[in-house]
Each structure stands twice: as structure tokens, then as C-alpha cells.
PDB file of N, CA and C in Angstrom:
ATOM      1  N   UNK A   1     -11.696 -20.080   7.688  1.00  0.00           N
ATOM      2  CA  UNK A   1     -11.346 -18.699   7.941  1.00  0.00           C
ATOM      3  C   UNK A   1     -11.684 -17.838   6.733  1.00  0.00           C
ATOM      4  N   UNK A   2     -12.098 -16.661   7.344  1.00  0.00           N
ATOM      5  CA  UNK A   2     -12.533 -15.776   5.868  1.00  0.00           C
ATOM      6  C   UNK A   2     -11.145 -15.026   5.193  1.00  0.00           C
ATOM      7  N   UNK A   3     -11.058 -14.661   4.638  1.00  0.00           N
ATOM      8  CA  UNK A   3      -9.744 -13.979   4.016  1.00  0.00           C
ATOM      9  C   UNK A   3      -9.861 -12.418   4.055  1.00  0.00           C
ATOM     10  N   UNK A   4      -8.693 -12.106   4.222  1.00  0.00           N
ATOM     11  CA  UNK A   4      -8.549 -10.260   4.908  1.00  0.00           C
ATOM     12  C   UNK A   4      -8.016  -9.883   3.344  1.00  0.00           C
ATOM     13  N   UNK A   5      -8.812  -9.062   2.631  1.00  0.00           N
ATOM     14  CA  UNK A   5      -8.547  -8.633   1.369  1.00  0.00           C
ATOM     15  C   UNK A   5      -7.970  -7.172   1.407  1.00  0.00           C
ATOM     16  N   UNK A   6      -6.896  -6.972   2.064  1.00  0.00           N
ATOM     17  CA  UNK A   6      -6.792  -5.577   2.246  1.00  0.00           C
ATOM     18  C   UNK A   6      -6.049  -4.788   1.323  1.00  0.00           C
ATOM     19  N   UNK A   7      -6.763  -3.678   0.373  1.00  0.00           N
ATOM     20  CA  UNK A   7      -6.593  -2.296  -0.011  1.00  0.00           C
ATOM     21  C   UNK A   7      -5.171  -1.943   0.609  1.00  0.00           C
ATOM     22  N   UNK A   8      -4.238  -1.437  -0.917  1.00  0.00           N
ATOM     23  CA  UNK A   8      -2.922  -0.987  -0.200  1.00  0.00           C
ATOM     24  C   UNK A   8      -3.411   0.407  -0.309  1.00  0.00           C
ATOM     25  N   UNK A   9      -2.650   1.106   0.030  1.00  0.00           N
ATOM     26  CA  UNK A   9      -2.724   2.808   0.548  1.00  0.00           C
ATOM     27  C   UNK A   9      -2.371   3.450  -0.875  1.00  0.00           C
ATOM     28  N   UNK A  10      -2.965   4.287  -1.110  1.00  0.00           N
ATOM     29  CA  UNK A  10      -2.163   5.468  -2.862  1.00  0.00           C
ATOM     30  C   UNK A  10      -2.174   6.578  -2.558  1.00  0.00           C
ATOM     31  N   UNK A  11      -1.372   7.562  -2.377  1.00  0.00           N
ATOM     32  CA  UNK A  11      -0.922   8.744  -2.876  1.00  0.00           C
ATOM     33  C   UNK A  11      -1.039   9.484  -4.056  1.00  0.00           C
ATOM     34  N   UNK A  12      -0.844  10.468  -4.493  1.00  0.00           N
ATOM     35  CA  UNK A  12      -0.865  11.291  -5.428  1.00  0.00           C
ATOM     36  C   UNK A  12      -0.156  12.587  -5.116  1.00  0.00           C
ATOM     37  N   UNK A  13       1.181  12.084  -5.731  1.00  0.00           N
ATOM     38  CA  UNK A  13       1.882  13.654  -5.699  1.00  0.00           C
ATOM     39  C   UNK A  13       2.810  14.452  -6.975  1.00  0.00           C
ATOM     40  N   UNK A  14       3.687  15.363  -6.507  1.00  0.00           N
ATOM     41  CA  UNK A  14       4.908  15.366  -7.602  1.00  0.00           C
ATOM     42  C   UNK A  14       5.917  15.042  -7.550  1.00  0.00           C
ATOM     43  N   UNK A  15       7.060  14.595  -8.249  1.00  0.00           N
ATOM     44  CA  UNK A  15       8.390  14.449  -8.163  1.00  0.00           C
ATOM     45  C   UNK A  15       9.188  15.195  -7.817  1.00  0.00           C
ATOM     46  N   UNK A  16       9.920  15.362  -6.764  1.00  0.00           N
ATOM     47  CA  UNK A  16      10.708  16.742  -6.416  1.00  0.00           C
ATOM     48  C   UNK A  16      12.159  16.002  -6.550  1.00  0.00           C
ATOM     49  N   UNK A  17      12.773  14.922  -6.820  1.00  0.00           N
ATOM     50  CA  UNK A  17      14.108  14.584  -6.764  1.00  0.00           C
ATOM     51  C   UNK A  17      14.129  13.225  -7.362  1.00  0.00           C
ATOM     52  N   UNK A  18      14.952  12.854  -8.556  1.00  0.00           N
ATOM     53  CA  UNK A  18      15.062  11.622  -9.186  1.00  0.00           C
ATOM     54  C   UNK A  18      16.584  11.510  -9.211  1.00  0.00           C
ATOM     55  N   UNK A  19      17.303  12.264  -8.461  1.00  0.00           N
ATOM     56  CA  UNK A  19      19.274  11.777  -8.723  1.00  0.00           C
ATOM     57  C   UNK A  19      19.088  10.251  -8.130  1.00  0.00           C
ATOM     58  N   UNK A  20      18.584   9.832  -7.333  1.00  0.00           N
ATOM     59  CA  UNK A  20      18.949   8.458  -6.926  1.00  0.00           C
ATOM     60  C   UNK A  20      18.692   7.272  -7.826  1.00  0.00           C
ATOM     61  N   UNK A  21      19.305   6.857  -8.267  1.00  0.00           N
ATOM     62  CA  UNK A  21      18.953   4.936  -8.980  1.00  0.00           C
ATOM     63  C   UNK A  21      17.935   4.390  -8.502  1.00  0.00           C
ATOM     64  N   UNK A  22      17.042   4.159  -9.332  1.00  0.00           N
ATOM     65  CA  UNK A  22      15.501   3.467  -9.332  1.00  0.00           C
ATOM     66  C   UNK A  22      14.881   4.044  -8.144  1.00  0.00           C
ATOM     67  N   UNK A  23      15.209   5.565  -7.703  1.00  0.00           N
ATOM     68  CA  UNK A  23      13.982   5.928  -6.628  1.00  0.00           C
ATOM     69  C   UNK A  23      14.227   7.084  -6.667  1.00  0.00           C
ATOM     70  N   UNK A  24      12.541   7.769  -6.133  1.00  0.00           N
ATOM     71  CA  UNK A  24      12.744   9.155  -6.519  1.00  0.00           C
ATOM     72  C   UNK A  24      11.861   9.437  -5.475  1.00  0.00           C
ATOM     73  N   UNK A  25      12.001  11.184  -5.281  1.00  0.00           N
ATOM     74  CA  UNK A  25      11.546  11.478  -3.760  1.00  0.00           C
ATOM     75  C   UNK A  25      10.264  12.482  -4.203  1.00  0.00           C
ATOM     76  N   UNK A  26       8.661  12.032  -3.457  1.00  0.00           N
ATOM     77  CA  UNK A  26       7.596  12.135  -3.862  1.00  0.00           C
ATOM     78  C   UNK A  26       7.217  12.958  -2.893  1.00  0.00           C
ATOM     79  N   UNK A  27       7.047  14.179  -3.519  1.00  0.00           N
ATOM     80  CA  UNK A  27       6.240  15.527  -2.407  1.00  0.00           C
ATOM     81  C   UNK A  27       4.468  15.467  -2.710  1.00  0.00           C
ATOM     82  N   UNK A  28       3.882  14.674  -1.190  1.00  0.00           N
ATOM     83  CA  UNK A  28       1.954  14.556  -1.142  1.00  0.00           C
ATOM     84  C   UNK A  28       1.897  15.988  -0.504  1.00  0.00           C
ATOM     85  N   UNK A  29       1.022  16.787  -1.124  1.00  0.00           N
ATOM     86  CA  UNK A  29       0.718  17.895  -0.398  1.00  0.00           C
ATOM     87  C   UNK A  29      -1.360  17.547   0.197  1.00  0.00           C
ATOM     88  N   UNK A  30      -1.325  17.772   1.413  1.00  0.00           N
ATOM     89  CA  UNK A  30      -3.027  17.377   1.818  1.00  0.00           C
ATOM     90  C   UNK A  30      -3.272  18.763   2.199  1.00  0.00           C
ATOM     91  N   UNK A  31      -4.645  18.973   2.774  1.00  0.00           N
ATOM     92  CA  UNK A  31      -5.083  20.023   3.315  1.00  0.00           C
ATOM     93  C   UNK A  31      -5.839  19.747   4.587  1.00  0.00           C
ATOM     94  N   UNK A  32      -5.441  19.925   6.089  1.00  0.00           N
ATOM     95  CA  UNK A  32      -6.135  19.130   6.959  1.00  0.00           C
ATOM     96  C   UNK A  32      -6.602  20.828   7.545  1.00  0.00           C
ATOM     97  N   UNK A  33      -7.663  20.594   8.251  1.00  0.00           N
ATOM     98  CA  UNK A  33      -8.241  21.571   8.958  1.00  0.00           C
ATOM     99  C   UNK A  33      -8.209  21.545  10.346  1.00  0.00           C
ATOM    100  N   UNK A  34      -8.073  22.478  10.853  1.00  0.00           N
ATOM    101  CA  UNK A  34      -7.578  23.138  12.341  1.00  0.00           C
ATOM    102  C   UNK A  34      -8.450  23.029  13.205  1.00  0.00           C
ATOM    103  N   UNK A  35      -8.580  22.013  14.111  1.00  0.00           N
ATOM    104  CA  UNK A  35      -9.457  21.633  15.447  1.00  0.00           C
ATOM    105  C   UNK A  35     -10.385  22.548  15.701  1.00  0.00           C
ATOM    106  N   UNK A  36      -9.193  23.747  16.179  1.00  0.00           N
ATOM    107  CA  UNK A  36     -10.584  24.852  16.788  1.00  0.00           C
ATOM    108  C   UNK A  36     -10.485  25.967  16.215  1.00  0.00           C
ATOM    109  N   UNK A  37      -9.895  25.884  15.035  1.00  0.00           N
ATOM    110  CA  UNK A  37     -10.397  27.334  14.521  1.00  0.00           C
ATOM    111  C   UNK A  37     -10.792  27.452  13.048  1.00  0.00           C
ATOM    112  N   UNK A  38     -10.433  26.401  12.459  1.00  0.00           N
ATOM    113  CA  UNK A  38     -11.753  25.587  11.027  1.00  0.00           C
ATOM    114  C   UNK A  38     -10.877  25.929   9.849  1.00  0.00           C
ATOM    115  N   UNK A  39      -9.772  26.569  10.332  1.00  0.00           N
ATOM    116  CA  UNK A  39      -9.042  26.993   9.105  1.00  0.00           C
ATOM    117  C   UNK A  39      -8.063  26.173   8.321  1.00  0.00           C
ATOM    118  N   UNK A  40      -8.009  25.864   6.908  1.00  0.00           N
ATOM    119  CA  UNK A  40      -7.202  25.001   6.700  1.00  0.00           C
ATOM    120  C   UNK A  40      -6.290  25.336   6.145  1.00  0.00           C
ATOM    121  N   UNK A  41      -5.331  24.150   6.709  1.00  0.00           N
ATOM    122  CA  UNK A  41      -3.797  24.187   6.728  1.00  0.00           C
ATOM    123  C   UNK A  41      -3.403  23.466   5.779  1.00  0.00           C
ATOM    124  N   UNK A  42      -2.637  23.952   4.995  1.00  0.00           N
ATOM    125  CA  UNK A  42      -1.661  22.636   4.110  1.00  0.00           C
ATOM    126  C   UNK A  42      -0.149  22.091   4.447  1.00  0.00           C
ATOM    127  N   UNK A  43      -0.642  20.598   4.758  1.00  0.00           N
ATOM    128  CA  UNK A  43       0.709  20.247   4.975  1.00  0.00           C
ATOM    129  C   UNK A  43       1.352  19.342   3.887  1.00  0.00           C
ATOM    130  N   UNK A  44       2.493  18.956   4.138  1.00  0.00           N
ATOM    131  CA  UNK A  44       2.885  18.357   2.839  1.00  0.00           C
ATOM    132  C   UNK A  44       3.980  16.880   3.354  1.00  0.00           C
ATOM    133  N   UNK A  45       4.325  15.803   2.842  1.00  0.00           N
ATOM    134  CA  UNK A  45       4.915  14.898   3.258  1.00  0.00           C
ATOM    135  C   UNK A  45       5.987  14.110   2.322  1.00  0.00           C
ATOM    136  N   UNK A  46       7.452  13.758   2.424  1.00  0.00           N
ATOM    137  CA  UNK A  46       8.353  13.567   1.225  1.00  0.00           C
ATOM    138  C   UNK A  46       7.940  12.025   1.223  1.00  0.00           C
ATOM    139  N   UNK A  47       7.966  11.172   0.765  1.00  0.00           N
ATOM    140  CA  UNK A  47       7.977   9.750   0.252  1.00  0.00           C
ATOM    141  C   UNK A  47       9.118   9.679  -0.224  1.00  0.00           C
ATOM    142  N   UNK A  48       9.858   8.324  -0.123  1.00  0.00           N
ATOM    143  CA  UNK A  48      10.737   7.520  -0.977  1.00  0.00           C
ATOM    144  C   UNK A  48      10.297   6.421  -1.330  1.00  0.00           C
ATOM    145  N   UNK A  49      10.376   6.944  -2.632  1.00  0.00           N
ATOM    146  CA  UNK A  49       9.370   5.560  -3.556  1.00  0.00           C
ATOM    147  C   UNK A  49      10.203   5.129  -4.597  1.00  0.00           C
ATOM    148  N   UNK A  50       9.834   3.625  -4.712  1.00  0.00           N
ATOM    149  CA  UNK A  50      10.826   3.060  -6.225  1.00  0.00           C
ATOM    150  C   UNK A  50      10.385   3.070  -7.438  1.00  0.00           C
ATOM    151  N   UNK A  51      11.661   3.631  -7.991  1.00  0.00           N
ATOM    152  CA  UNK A  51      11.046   3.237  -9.554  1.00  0.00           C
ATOM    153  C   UNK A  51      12.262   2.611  -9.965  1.00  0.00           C
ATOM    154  N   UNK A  52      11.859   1.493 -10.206  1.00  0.00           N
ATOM    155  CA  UNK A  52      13.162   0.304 -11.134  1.00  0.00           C
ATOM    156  C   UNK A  52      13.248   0.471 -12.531  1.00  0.00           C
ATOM    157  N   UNK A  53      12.514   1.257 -13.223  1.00  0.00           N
ATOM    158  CA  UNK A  53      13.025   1.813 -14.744  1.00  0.00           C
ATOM    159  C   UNK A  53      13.307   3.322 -14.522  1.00  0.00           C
ATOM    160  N   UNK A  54      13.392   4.203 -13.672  1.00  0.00           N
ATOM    161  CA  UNK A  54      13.665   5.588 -13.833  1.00  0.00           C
ATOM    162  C   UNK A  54      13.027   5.917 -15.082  1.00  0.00           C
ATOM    163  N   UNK A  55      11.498   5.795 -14.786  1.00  0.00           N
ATOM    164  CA  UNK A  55      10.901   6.804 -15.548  1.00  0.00           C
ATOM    165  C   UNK A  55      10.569   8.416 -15.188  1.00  0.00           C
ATOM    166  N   UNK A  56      10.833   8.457 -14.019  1.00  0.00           N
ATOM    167  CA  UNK A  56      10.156   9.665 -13.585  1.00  0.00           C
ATOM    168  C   UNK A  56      11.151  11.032 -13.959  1.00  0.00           C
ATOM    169  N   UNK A  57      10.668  11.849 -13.812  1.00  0.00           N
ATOM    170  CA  UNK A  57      11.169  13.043 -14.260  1.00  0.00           C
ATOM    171  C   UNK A  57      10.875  13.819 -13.190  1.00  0.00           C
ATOM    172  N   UNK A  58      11.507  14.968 -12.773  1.00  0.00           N
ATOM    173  CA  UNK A  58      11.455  16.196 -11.630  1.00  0.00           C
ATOM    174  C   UNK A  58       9.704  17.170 -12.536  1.00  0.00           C
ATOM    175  N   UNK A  59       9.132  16.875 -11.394  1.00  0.00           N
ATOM    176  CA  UNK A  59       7.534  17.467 -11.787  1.00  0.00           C
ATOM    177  C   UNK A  59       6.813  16.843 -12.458  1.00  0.00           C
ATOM    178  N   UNK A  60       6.902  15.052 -12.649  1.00  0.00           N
ATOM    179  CA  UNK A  60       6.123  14.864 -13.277  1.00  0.00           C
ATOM    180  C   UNK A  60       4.734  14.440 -11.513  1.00  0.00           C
ATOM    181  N   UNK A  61       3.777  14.656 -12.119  1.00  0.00           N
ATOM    182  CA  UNK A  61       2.931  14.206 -11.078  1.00  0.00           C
ATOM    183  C   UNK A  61       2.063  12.229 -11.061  1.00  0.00           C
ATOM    184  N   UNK A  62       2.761  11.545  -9.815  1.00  0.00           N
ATOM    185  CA  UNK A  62       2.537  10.114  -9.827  1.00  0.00           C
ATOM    186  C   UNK A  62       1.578   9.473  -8.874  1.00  0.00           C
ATOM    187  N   UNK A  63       1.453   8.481  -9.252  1.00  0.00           N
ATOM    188  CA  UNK A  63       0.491   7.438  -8.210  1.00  0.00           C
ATOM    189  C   UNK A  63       1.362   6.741  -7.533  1.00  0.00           C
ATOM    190  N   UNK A  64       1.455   7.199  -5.900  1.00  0.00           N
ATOM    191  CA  UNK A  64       2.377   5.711  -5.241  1.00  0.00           C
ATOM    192  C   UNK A  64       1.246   5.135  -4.541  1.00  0.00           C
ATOM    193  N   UNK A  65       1.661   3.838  -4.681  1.00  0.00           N
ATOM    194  CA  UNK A  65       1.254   2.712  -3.669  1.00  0.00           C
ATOM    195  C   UNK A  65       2.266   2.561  -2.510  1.00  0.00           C
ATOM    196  N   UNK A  66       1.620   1.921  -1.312  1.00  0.00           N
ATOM    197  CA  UNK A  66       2.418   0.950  -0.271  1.00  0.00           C
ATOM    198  C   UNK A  66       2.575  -0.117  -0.547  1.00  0.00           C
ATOM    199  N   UNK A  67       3.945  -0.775  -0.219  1.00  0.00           N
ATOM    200  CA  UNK A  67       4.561  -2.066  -0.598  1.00  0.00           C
ATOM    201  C   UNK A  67       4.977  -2.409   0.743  1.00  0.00           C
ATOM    202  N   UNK A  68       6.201  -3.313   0.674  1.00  0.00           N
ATOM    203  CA  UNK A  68       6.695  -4.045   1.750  1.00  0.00           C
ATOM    204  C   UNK A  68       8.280  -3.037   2.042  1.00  0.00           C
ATOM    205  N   UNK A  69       8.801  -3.221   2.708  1.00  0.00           N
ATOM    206  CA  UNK A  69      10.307  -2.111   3.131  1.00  0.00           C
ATOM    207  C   UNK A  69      11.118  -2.912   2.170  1.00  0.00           C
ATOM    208  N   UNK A  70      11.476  -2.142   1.222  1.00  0.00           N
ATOM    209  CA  UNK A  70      12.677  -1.913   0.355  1.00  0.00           C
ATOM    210  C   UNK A  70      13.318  -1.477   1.030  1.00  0.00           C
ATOM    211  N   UNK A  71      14.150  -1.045   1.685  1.00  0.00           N
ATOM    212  CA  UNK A  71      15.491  -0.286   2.546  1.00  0.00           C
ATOM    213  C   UNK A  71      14.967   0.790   3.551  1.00  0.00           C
ATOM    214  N   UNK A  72      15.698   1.323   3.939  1.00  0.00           N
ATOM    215  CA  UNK A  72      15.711   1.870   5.002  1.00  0.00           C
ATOM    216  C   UNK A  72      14.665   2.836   5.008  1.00  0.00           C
ATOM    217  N   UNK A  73      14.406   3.609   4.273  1.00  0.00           N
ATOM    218  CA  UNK A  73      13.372   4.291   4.030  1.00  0.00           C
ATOM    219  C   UNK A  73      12.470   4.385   3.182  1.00  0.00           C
ATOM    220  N   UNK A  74      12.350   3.592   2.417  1.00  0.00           N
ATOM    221  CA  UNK A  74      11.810   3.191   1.275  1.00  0.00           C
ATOM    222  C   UNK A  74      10.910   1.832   1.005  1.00  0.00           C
ATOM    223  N   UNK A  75       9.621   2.500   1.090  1.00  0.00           N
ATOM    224  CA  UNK A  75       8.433   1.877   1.603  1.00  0.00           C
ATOM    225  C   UNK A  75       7.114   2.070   0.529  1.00  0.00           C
ATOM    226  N   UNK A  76       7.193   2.631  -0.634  1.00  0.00           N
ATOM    227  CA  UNK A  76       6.090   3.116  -1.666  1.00  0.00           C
ATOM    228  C   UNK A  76       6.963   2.687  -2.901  1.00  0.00           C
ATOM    229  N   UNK A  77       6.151   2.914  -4.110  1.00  0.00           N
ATOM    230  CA  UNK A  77       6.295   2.116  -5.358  1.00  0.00           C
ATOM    231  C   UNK A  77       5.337   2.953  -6.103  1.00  0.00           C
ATOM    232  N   UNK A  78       6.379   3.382  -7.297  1.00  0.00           N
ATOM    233  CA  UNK A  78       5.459   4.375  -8.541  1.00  0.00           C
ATOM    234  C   UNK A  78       4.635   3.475  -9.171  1.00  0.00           C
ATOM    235  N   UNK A  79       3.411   3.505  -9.196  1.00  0.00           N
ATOM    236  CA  UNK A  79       2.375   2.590  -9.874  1.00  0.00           C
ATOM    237  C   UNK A  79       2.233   2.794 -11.057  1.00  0.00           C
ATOM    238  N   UNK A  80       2.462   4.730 -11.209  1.00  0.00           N
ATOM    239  CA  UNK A  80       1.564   5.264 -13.019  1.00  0.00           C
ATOM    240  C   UNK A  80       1.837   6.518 -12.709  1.00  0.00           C
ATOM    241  N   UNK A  81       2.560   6.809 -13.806  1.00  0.00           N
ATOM    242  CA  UNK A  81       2.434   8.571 -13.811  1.00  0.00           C
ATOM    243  C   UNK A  81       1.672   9.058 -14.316  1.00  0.00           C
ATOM    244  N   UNK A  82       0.999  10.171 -14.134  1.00  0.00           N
ATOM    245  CA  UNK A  82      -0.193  10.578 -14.547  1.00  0.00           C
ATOM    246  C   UNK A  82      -0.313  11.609 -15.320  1.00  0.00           C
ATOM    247  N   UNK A  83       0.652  12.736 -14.724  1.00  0.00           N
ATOM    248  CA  UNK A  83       0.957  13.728 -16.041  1.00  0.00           C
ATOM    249  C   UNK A  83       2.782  13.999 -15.978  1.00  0.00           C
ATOM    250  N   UNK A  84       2.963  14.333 -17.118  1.00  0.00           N
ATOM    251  CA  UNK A  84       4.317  14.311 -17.593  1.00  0.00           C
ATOM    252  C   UNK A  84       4.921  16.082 -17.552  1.00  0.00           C
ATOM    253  N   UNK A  85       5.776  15.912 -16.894  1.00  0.00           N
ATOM    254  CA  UNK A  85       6.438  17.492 -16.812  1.00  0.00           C
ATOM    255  C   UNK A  85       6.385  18.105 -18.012  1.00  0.00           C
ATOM    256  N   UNK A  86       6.416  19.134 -18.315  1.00  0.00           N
ATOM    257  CA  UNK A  86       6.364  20.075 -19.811  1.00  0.00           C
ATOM    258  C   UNK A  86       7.980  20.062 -19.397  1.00  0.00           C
TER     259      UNK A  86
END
């Protein structure tokens, strides 16, 4: 059998909420464009992602990955922060 090497999924967003213990809530903003009228829309999507050292800070901007279900809603994992809130 050949082996299924599959690519997890990454994000790139900001931190909009770190009160919770080792997880913090990750705002992806995309830009998808409008079927029939070409105009684009921005939508945006919250993540609950873990971080088991609480590094993150409110605005810092991160890399999540997909993992396996940590709890109930919590399904992504801070890989690397990328820039650090002022």
C-alpha cells in the first residue's frame, strides 16, 4: 500500500481573546468573491486554538494548524507567532 502523506490545514490570523487557560480565540479574516456580481466580500471566522504555554497576547498575529479534537470546540494548535502586539 502506498502511504497517504497528508498536509494539515494553516491559518493565519489575530488574537482576539486569551482569558482562557492554554487557549485563545483566533479571528481568520479571507476575502471570497461574489458569484454574480464579482465583488468581494470579507468574511471572517473565530477558531479555538491551543496554546499550552500561553504565549499569546490579544493582537498578536499567529499560525494555526489542524490537529485532532481537544474538547468540544477546540480543534487548531498555535504553531508560531509571527508578529508580536506593540
Amino acid at each position: 500500500m502506498s502511504e497517504n502523506t497528508q498536509s494539515k490545514k494553516t491559518r493565519t490570523g489575530s488574537v482576539v481573546s486569551n482569558r482562557m487557560e492554554k487557549s485563545v480565540v483566533v479571528l481568520v479574516e479571507r476575502k471570497v468573491r461574489h458569484k454574480l456580481y464579482g465583488k468581494y466580500l470579507k468574511t471572517s471566522v473565530k477558531y479555538l486554538a491551543d496554546d499550552p504555554e500561553n504565549r499569546c497576547n490579544i493582537g498578536d498575529t499567529v499560525l494555526i494548524e489542524e490537529c485532532r479534537p481537544l474538547s468540544k470546540k477546540k480543534r487548531w494548535r498555535v504553531r508560531t507567532i509571527l508578529e508580536q502586539a506593540v
